[in-house]
Protein backbone atom coordinates (compact mmCIF):
# COMPACT_ATOMS: atom_id res chain seq x y z
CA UNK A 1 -56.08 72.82 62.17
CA UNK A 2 -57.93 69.48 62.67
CA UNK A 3 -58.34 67.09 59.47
CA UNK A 4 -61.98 67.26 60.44
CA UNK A 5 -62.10 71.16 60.41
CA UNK A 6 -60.57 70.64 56.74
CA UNK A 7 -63.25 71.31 53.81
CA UNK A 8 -64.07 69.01 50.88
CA UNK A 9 -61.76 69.66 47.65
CA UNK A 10 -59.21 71.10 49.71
CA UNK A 11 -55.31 70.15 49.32
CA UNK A 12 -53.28 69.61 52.74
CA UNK A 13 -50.31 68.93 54.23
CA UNK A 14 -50.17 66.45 56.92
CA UNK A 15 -47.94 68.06 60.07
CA UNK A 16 -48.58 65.93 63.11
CA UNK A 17 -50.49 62.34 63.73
CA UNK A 18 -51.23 62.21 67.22
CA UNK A 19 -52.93 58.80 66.82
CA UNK A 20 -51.69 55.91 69.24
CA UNK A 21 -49.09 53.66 67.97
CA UNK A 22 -50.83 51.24 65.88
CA UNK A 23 -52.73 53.39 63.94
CA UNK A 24 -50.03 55.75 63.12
CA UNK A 25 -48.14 52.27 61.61
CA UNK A 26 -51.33 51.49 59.92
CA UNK A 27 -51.80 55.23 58.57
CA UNK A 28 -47.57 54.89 57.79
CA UNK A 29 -48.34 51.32 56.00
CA UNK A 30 -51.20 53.77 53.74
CA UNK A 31 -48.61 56.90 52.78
CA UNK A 32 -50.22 58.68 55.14
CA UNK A 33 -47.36 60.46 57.23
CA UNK A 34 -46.02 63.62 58.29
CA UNK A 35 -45.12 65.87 55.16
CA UNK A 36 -47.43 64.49 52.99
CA UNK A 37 -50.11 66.16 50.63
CA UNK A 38 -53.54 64.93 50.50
CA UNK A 39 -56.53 66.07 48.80
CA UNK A 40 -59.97 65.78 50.84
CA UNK A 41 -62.70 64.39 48.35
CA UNK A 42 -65.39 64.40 50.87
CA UNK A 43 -66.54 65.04 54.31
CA UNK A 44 -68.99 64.27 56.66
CA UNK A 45 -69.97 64.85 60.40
CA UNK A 46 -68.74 60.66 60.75
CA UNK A 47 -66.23 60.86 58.35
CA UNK A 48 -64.51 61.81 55.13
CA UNK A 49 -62.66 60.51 52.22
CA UNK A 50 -59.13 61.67 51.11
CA UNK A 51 -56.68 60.55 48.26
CA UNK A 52 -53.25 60.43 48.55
CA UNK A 53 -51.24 59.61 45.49
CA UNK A 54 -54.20 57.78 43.48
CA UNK A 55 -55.41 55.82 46.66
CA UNK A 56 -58.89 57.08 48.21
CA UNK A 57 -58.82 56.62 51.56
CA UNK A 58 -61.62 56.32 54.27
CA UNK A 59 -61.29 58.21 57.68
CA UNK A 60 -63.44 58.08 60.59
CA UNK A 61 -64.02 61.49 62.51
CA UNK A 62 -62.30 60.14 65.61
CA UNK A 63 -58.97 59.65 63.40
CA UNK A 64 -59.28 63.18 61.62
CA UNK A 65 -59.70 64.81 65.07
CA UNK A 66 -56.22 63.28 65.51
CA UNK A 67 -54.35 64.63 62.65
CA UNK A 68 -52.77 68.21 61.95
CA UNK A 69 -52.88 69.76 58.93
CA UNK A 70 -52.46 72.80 57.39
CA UNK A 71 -53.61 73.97 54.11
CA UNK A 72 -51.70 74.45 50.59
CA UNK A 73 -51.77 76.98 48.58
CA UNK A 74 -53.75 75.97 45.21
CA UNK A 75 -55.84 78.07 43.33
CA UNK A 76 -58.14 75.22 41.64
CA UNK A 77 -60.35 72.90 43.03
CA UNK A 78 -59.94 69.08 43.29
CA UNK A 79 -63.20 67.41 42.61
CA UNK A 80 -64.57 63.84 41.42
CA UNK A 81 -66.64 64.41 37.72
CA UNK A 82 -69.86 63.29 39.53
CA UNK A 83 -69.58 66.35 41.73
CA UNK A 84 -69.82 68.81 38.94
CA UNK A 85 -73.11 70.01 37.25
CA UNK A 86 -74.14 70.86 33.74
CA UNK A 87 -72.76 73.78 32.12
CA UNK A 88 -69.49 73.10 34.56
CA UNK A 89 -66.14 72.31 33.20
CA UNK A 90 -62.62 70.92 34.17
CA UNK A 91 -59.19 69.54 33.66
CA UNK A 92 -58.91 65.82 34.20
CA UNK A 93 -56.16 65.94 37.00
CA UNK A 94 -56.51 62.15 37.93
CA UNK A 95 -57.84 58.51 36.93
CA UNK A 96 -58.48 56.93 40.18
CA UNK A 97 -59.39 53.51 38.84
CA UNK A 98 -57.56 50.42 38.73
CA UNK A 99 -56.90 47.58 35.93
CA UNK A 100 -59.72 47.11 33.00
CA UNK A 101 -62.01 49.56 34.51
CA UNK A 102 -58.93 52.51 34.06
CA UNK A 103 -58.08 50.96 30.45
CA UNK A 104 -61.36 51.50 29.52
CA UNK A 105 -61.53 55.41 31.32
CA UNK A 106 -58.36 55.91 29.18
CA UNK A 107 -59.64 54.04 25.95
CA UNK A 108 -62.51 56.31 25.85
CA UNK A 109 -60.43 59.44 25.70
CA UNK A 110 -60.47 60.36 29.55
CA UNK A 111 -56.52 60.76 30.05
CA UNK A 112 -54.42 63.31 31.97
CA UNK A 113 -54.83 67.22 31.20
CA UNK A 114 -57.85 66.14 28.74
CA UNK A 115 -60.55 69.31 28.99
CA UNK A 116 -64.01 68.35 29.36
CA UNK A 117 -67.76 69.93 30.03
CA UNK A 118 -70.53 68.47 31.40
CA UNK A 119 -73.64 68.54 29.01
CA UNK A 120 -76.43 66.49 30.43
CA UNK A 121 -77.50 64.63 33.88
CA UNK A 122 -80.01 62.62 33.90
CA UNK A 123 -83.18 62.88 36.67
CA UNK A 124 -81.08 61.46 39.18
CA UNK A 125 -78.07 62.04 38.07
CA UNK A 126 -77.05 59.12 36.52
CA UNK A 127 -75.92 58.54 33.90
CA UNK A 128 -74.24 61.70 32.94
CA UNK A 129 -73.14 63.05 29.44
CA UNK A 130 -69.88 64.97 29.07
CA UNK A 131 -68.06 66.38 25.85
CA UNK A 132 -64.57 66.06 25.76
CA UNK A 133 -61.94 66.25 22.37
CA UNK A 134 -65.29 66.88 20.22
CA UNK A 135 -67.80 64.23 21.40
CA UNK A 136 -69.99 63.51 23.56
CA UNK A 137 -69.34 60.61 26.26
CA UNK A 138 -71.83 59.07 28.55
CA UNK A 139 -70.43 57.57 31.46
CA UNK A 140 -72.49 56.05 34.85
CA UNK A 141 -71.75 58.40 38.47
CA UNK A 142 -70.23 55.45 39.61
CA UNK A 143 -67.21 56.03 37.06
CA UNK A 144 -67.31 59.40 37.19
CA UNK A 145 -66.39 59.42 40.80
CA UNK A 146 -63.05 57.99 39.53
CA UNK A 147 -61.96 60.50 37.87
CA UNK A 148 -60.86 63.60 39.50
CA UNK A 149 -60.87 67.12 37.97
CA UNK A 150 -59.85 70.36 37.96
CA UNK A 151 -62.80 72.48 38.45
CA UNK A 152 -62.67 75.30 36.06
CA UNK A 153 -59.69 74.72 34.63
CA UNK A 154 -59.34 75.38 30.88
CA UNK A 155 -57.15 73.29 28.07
């Protein structure tokens, strides 16, 4: 199947690039090469966003359309803590984030395999409360989205 026939939250496995030369050097220079696993975070009709070990990565459609993967076998579902509504609940699987802005993810008690719930959104969704290891946490959506879960997933 197509990268662009791929659904959002699903895990892959990169099997062919049949990009021209530079961009399969430029995809190469990313991680992105045969064999690899990827998880796509989002997806659009011009385009979708994937992460490959901690990196999010932006695709256009015409690329996608030019890479074959096929899909792994995983029983949960990869998704960015903005994505998920009140009542739902997950597994921290990943800290996207880089320097201070990760420090200060991890200082507040967001760290690997930590179980959390979201409690409140507010009108437009931001900010958003969440209760993890016995308190509550606000964080703004534009944090949450670095820090991917496992959907469902219990401690």
């Amino acid at each position: 199947m197509k990268m662009a026939q791929t659904r959002a939250s699903g895990t892959y496995k990169i099997d062919s690039l049949a990009t021209t030369k530079e961009i399969t050097a430029h995809l190469n220079d990313l991680g992105i090469r045969t064999g690899v696993e990827i998880v796509v975070v989002q997806k659009d009709r011009k385009g979708g966003i994937i992460l490959h070990q901690g990196t999010r990565i932006a695709l256009d459609e015409r690329i996608m359309e030019q890479i074959d993967v096929t899909e792994t076998q995983q029983q949960t579902i990869i998704t960015s803590l903005d994505q998920l509504q009140v009542g739902e609940s997950g597994k921290v699987n990943q800290i996207a984030a880089k320097g201070a802005v990760r420090r200060r993810l991890m200082d507040m008690g967001l760290t690997k395999n930590v179980h959390l719930e979201v409690v409140k959104l507010a009108p437009l969704g931001d900010p958003m409360e969440i209760r993890l290891r016995g308190y509550e946490l606000s964080l703004r959506k534009q944090e949450a989205a670095l820090v991917f879960v496992e959907k469902g997933v219990e401690a």
